[in-house]
Protein backbone atom coordinates (compact mmCIF):
# COMPACT_ATOMS: atom_id res chain seq x y z
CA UNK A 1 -23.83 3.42 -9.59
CA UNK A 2 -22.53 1.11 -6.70
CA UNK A 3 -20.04 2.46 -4.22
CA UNK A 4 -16.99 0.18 -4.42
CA UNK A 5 -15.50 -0.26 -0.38
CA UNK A 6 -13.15 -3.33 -1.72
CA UNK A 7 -9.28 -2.78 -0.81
CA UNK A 8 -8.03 -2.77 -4.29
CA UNK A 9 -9.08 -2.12 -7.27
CA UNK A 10 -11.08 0.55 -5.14
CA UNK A 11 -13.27 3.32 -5.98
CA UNK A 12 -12.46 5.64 -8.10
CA UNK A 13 -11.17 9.32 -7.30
CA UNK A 14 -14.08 11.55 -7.52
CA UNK A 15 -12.15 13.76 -10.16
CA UNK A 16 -10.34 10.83 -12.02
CA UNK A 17 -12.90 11.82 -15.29
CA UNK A 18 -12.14 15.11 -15.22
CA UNK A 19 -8.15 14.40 -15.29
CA UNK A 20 -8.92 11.46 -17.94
CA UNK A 21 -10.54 13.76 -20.09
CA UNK A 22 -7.70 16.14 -19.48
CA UNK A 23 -5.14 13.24 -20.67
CA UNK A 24 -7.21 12.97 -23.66
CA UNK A 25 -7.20 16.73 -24.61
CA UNK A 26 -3.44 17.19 -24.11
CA UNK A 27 -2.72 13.72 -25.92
CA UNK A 28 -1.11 11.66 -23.02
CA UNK A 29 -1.78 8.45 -24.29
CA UNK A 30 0.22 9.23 -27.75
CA UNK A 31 3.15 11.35 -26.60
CA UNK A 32 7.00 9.80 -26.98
CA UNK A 33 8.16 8.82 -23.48
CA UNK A 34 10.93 10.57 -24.26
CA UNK A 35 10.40 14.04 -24.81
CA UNK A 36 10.09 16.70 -22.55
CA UNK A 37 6.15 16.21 -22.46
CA UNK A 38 6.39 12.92 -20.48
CA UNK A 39 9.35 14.02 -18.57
CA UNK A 40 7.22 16.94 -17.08
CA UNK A 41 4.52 14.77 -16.35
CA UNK A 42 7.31 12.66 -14.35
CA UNK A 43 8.62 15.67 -12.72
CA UNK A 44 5.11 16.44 -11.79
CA UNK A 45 4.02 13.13 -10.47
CA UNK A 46 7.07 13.14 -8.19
CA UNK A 47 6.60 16.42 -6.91
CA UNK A 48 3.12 15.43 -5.86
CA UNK A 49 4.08 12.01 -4.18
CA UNK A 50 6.76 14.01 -2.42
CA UNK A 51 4.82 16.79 -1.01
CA UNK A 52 1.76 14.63 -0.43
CA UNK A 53 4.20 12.32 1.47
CA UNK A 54 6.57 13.91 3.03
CA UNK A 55 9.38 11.98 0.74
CA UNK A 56 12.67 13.54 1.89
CA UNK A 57 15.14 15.48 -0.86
CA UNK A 58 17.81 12.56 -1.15
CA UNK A 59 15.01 9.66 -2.00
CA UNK A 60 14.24 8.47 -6.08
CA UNK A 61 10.61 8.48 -7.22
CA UNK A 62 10.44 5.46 -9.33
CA UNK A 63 7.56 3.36 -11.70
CA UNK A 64 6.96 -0.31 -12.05
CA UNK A 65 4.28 -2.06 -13.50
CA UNK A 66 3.18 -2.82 -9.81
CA UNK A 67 3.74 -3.38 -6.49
CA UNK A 68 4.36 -6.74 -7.21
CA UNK A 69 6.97 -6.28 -8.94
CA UNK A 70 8.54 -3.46 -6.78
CA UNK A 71 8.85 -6.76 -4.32
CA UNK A 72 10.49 -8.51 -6.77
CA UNK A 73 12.98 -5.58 -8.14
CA UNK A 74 13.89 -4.83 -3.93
CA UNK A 75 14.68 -8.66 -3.41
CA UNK A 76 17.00 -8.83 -6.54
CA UNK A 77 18.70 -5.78 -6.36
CA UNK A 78 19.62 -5.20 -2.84
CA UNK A 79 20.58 -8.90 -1.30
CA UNK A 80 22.78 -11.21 -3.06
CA UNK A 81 21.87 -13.64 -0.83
CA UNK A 82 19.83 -13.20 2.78
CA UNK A 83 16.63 -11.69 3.88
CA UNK A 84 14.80 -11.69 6.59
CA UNK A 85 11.07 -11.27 6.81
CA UNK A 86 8.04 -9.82 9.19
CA UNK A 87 5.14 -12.13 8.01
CA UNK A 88 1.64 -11.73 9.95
CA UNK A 89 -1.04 -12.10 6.53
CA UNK A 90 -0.91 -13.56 2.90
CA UNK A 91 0.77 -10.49 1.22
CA UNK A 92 3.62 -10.31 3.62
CA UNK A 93 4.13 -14.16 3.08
CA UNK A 94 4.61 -13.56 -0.64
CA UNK A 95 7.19 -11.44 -0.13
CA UNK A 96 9.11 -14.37 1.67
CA UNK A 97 7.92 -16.90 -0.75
CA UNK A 98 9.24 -14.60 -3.41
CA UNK A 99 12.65 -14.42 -2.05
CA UNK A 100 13.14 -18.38 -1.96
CA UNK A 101 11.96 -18.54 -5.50
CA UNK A 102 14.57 -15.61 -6.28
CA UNK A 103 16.75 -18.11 -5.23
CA UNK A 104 17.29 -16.29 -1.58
CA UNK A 105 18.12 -17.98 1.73
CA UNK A 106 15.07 -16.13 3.16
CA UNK A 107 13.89 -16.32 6.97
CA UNK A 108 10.89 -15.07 8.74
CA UNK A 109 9.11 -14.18 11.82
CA UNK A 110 5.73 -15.06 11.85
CA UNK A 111 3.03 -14.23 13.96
CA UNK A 112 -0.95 -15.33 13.16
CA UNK A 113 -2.94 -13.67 11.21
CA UNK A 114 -3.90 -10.73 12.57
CA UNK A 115 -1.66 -10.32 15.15
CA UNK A 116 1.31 -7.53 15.22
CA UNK A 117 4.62 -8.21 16.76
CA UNK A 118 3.74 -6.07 20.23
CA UNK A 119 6.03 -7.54 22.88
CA UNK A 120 7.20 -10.07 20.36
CA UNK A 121 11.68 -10.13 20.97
CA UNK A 122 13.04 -9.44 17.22
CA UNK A 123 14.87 -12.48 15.77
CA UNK A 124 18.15 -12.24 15.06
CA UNK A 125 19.19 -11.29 11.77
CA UNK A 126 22.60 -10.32 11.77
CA UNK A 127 23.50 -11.85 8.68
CA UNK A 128 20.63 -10.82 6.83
CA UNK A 129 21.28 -8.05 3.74
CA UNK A 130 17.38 -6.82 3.61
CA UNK A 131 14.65 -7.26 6.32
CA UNK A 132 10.52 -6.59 4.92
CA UNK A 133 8.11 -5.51 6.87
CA UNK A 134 4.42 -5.26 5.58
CA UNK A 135 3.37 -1.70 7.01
CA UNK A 136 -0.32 -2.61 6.47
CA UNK A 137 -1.27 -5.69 5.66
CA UNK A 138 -4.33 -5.93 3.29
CA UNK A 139 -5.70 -9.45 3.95
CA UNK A 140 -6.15 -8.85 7.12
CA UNK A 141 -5.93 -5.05 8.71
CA UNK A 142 -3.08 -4.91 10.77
CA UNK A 143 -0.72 -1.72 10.45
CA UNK A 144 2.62 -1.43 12.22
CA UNK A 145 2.43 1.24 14.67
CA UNK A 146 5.06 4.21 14.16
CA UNK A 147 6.78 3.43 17.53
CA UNK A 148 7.31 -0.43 16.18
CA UNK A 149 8.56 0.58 13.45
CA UNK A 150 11.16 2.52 15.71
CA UNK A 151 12.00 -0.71 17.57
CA UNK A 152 12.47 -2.90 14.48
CA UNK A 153 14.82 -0.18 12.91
CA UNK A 154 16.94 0.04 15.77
CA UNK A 155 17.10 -3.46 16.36
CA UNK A 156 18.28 -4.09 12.91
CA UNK A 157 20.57 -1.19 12.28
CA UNK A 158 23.12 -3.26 9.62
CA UNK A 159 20.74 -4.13 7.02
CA UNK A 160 18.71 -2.11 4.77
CA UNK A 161 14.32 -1.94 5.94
CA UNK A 162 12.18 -2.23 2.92
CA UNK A 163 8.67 -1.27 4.08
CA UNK A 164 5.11 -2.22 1.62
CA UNK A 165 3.02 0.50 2.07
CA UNK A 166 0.50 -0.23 -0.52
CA UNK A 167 -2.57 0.47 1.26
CA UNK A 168 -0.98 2.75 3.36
CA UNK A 169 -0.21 5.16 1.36
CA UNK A 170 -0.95 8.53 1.59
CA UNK A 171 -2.70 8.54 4.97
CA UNK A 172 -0.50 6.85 6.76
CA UNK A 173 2.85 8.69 7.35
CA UNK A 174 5.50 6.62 6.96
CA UNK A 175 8.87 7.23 9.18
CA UNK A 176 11.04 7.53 6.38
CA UNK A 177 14.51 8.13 8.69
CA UNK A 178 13.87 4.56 9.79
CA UNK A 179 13.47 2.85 6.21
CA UNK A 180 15.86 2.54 3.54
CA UNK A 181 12.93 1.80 0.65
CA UNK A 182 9.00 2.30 0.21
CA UNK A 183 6.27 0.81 -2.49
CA UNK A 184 2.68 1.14 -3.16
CA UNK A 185 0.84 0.72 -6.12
CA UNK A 186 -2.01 3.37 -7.09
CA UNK A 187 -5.62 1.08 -7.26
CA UNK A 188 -5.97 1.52 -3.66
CA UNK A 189 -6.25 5.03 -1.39
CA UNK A 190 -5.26 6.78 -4.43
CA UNK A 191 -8.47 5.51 -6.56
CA UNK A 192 -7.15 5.18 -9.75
CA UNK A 193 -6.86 1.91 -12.31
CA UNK A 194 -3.83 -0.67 -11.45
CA UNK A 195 -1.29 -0.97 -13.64
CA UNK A 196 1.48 1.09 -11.99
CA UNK A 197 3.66 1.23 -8.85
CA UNK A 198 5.43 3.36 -7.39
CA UNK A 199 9.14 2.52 -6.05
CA UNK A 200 10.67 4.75 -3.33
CA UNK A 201 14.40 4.39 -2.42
CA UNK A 202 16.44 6.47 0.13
CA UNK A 203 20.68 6.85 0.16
CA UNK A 204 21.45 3.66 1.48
CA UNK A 205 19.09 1.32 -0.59
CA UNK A 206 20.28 3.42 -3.67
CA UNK A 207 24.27 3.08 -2.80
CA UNK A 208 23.58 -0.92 -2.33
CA UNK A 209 21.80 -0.93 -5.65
CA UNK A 210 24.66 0.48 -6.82
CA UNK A 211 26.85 -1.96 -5.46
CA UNK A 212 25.54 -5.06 -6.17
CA UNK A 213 24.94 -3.82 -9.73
CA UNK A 214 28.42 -3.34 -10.61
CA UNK A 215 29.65 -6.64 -9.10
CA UNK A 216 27.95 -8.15 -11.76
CA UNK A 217 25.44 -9.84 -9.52
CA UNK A 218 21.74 -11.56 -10.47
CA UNK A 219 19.95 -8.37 -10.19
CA UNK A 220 17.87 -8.21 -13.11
CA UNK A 221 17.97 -6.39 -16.52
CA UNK A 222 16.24 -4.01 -17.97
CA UNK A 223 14.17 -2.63 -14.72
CA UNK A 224 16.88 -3.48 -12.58
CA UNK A 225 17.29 -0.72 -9.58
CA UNK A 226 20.48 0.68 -10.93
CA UNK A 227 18.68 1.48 -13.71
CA UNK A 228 15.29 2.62 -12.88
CA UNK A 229 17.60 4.81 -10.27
CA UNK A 230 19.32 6.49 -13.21
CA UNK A 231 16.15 7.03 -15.10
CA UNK A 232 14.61 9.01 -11.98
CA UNK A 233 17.14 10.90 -11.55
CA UNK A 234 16.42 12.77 -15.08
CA UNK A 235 12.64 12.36 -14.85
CA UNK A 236 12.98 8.99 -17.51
CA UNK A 237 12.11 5.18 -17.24
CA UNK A 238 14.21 2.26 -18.63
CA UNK A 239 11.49 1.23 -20.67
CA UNK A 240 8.19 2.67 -22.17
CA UNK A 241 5.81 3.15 -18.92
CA UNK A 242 2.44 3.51 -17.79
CA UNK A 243 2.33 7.22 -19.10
CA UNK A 244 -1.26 7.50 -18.38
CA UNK A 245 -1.58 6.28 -15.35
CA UNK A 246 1.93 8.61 -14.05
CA UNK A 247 -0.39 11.63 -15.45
CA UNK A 248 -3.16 10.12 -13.06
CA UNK A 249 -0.86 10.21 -9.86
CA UNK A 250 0.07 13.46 -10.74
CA UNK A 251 -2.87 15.41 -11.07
CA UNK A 252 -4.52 12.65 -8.22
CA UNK A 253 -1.68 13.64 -5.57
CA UNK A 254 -1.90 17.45 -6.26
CA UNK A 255 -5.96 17.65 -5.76
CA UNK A 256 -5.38 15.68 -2.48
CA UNK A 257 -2.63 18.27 -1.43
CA UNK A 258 -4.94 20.79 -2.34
CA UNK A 259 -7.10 19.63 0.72
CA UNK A 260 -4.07 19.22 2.70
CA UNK A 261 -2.29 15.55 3.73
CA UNK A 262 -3.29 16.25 7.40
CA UNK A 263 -6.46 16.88 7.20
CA UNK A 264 -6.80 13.29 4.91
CA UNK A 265 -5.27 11.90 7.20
CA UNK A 266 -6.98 13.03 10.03
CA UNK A 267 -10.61 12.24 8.31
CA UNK A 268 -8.76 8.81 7.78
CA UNK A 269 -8.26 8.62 11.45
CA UNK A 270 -11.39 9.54 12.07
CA UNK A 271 -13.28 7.44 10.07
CA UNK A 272 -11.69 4.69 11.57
CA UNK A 273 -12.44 5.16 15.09
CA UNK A 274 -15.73 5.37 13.82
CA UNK A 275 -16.04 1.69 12.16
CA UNK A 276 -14.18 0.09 14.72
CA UNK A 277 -16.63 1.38 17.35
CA UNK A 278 -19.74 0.64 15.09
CA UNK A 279 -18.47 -3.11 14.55
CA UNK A 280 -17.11 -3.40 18.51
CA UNK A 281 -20.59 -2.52 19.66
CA UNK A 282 -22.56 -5.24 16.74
CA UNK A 283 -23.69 -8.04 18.25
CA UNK A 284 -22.50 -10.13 15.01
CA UNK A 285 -19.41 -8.36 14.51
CA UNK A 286 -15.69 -8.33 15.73
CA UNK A 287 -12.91 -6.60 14.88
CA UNK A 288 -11.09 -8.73 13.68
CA UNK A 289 -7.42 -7.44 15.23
CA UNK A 290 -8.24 -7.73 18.74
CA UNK A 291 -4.78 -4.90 19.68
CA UNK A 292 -6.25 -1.45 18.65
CA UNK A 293 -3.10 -0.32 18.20
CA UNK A 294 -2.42 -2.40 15.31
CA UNK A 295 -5.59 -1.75 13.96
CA UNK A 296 -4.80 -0.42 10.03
CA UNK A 297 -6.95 3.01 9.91
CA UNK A 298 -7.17 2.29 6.12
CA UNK A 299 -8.34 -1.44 5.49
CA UNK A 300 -11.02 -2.27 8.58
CA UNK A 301 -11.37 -6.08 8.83
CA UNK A 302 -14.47 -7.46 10.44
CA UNK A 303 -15.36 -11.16 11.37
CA UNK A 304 -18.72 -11.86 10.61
CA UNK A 305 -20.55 -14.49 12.94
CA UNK A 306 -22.24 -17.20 10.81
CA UNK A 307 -19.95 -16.22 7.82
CA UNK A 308 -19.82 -13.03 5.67
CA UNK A 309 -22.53 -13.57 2.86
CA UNK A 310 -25.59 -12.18 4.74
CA UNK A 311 -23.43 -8.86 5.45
CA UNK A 312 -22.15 -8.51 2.20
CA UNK A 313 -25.55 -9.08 0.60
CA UNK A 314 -26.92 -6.79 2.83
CA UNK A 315 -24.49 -4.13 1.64
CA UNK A 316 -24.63 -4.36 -2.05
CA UNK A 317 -28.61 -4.31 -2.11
CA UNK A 318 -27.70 -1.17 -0.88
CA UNK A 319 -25.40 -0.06 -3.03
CA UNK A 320 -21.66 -1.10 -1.45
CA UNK A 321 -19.52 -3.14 -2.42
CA UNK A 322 -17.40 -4.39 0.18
CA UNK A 323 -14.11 -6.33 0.12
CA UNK A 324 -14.75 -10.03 0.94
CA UNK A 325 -12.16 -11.96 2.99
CA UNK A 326 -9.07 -12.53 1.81
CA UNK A 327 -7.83 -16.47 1.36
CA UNK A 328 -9.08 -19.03 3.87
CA UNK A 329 -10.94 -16.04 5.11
CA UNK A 330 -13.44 -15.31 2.25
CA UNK A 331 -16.73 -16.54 4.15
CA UNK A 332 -15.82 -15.24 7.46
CA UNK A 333 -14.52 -11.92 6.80
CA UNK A 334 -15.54 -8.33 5.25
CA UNK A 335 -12.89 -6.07 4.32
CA UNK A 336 -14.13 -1.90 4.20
CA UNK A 337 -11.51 0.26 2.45
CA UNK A 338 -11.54 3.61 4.50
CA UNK A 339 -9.86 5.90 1.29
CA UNK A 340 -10.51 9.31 0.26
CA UNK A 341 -12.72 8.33 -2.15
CA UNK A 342 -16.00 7.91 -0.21
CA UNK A 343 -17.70 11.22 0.46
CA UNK A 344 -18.86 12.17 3.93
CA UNK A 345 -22.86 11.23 2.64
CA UNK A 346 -21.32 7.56 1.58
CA UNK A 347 -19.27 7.19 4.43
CA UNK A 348 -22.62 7.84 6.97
CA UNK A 349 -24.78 5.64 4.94
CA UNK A 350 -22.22 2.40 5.42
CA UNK A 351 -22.13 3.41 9.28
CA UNK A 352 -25.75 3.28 9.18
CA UNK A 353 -26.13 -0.27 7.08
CA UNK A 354 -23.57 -1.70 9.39
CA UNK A 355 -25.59 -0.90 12.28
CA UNK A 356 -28.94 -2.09 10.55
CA UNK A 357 -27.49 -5.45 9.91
CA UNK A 358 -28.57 -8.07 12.28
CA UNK A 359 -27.24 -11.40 11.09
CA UNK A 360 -28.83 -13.76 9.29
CA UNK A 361 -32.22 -12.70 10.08
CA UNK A 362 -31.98 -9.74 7.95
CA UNK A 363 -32.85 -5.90 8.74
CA UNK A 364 -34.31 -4.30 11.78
C-alpha cells in the first residue's frame, strides 16, 4: 500500500481499523444522537481534545461539518459588521474572501506567500469586531511563531482572535490565553476521513455569541454559535452529526495521549529539523519559507528547481505520495505532511528518497 505524505486527506491513523471495527461492534453508525450512547461518545471526544490539547476548563468543544464551515459559523456569529484579517497563503485569503461574501466590511494585511509578519508594524484595527490569523498555513508552510502570536494579541486587545489551526493541531500548542476561538478539522495530523470539524470557543467568543444572538442579528440558524454553544454544554449537537467520525476523534485523541502530547510533539519537532536540513543541503531543493522561524513543523514546503513532477514521480515509484503544490504553485512545489501517522521506518525511507533525488536526471 502507498504511504500517503499529502496535507489533507492524509494518511490514515495506524489504529483507525481497529477503532472502525470497534464502531461497528458497538453499533455507532445506528445509535439515536440523542441518547446517552452518543452523548458519552461526545463527552469522550472532548475529554480527549482537551487533554491532548491543553483546552482550558471554561472553553466549548464543538462539531461542524468542517473547518470550512467553522470559518463561516466564526464570521457570522461574532461580527455584525468588521473584521480584520492576517493573509500570507490561499487558505487564509478565503477566510477574508468569506467575510465580504458574508456581507462583512473585511480588511487585511497581506504579506507574500510564504512570508510571516516578522518585523511587519500591525495595522490598525480598532474598529474591527474579529481579527483571523491562519496559525499554519497549508498552501504554503508558514506557522506563526508562539511569541507572534503574543505581539498580535496584545496589539489587538479590543477584539476577539480567532486562530485556524487545522494542520496544526495537536502538535502544535496553541496559546490559548491569547485567543478567544480555535478550529481544525480531523483529515489532517489526526489521520482520520474528513467530514468533521472541530470548533473551539473560550469566555469571550462565547459571551459575544451570545450577544449578537439575542440582538436578533444575521448570525445563522440552525448551527448558529449560540446554539452549537448550548448543545456542548450538555454533550448534544443542534442537528444530527458526524457520529462516526466524533467516535474516531475520541478513541484517535486518547491513543495519542497514551504516548503522551509532548513527546508527539517533540518527534514532530524533530522530524522537522530533519527535512528542512535534508532539503537546505539538496542541490535542487529550497525551503520554500526562507525565515526558519516561521517554518510550520507540520506541513514542510519545498520548491523544486525545474518544477515538481520529477520529485513527485520519484516518490510515488517508491511508494509516497506527496502533497503537490497548492494553486499557482502545483508544478513548482511539494508539500510533505510531517503527522503522527508515518512510522519511524517510513519517515527514514522519505529522508533517504529525498536525498537520492537528483533532478531531472533521475537517481544516483
Amino acid at each position: 500500500m502507498a504511504v500517503f505524505l499529502t496535507p489533507g486527506p492524509s494518511q490514515a491513523y495506524p489504529r483507525l481499523r481497529e477503532f472502525m471495527d470497534d464502531a461497528w461492534g458497538e453499533d455507532v453508525m445506528s445509535i439515536s444522537h440523542r441518547g446517552k450512547k452518543f452523548t458519552d461518545i461526545y463527552r469522550r471526544a472532548d475529554a480527549g481534545v482537551r487533554d491532548l490539547m491543553g483546552v482550558p476548563s471554561d472553553w466549548r468543544v464543538m462539531f461542524t461539518g468542517s473547518a470550512t464551515e467553522a470559518m463561516e459559523r466564526l464570521l457570522q456569529g461574532l461580527a455584525r459588521e468588521r473584521t480584520h484579517h492576517f493573509v500570507n497563503g490561499a487558505f487564509s485569503k478565503k477566510w477574508y474572501e468569506m467575510a465580504g461574501q458574508l456581507g462583512k466590511t473585511a480588511t487585511q494585511q497581506r504579506v507574500e506567500a510564504g512570508e510571516g509578519f516578522a518585523g511587519v508594524d500591525f495595522a490598525p484595527a480598532d474598529e474591527a469586531e474579529l481579527v483571523c490569523v491562519t496559525m499554519n498555513e497549508t498552501s504554503t508552510g508558514v506557522v506563526w511563531p508562539a511569541g507572534e502570536l503574543a505581539r498580535l494579541s496584545s496589539h489587538y486587545a479590543r477584539p476577539l482572535v480567532a486562530v485556524d489551526v487545522v494542520s496544526a493541531a495537536p502538535l502544535v500548542p496553541v496559546p490559548w490565553n491569547e485567543v478567544d476561538a480555535a478550529f481544525f478539522s480531523v483529515q489532517k495530523a489526526f489521520g482520520l476521513p474528513a467530514g468533521l470539524g472541530v470548533l473551539l470557543m473560550g469566555p469571550r467568543a462565547l459571551a459575544r455569541a451570545e450577544e449578537l444572538d439575542a440582538s436578533k442579528a444575521a448570525v445563522g440558524s440552525y448551527h448558529r454559535l449560540a446554539a452549537l454553544a448550548a448543545g456542548a454544554s450538555n454533550f448534544q449537537t443542534p442537528a444530527t452529526p458526524n457520529v462516526l467520525g466524533i467516535y474516531l476523534l475520541g478513541r484517535v485523541a486518547e491513543d495519542m495521549l497514551s504516548r503522551g502530547a509532548d513527546e508527539l510533539r517533540a518527534e514532530n519537532r524533530a522530524r522537522a529539523l530533519a527535512l528542512y536540513e535534508a532539503i537546505s543541503a539538496h542541490e535542487y531543493l529550497t525551503p520554500f519559507v526562507e525565515d526558519s522561524a516561521w517554518r510550520s513543523p507540520t506541513v514542510i514546503v519545498a520548491e523544486v528547481s525545474g518544477g515538481s513532477a520529477a520529485l513527485h514521480e520519484h516518490m510515488m515509484e517508491r511508494g509516497y505520495i506527496p502533497g503537490r503544490g497548492y494553486g499557482k504553485f502545483k508544478d513548482n512545489h511539494v508539500r510533505l505532511a510531517n503527522f503522527p501517522a508515518t512510522s519511524d521506518r517510513e519517515f527514514e525511507e522519505v529522508l533517504s528518497h529525498l536525498v537520492q533525488f537528483v533532478g531531472h536526471a533521475g537517481v544516483a
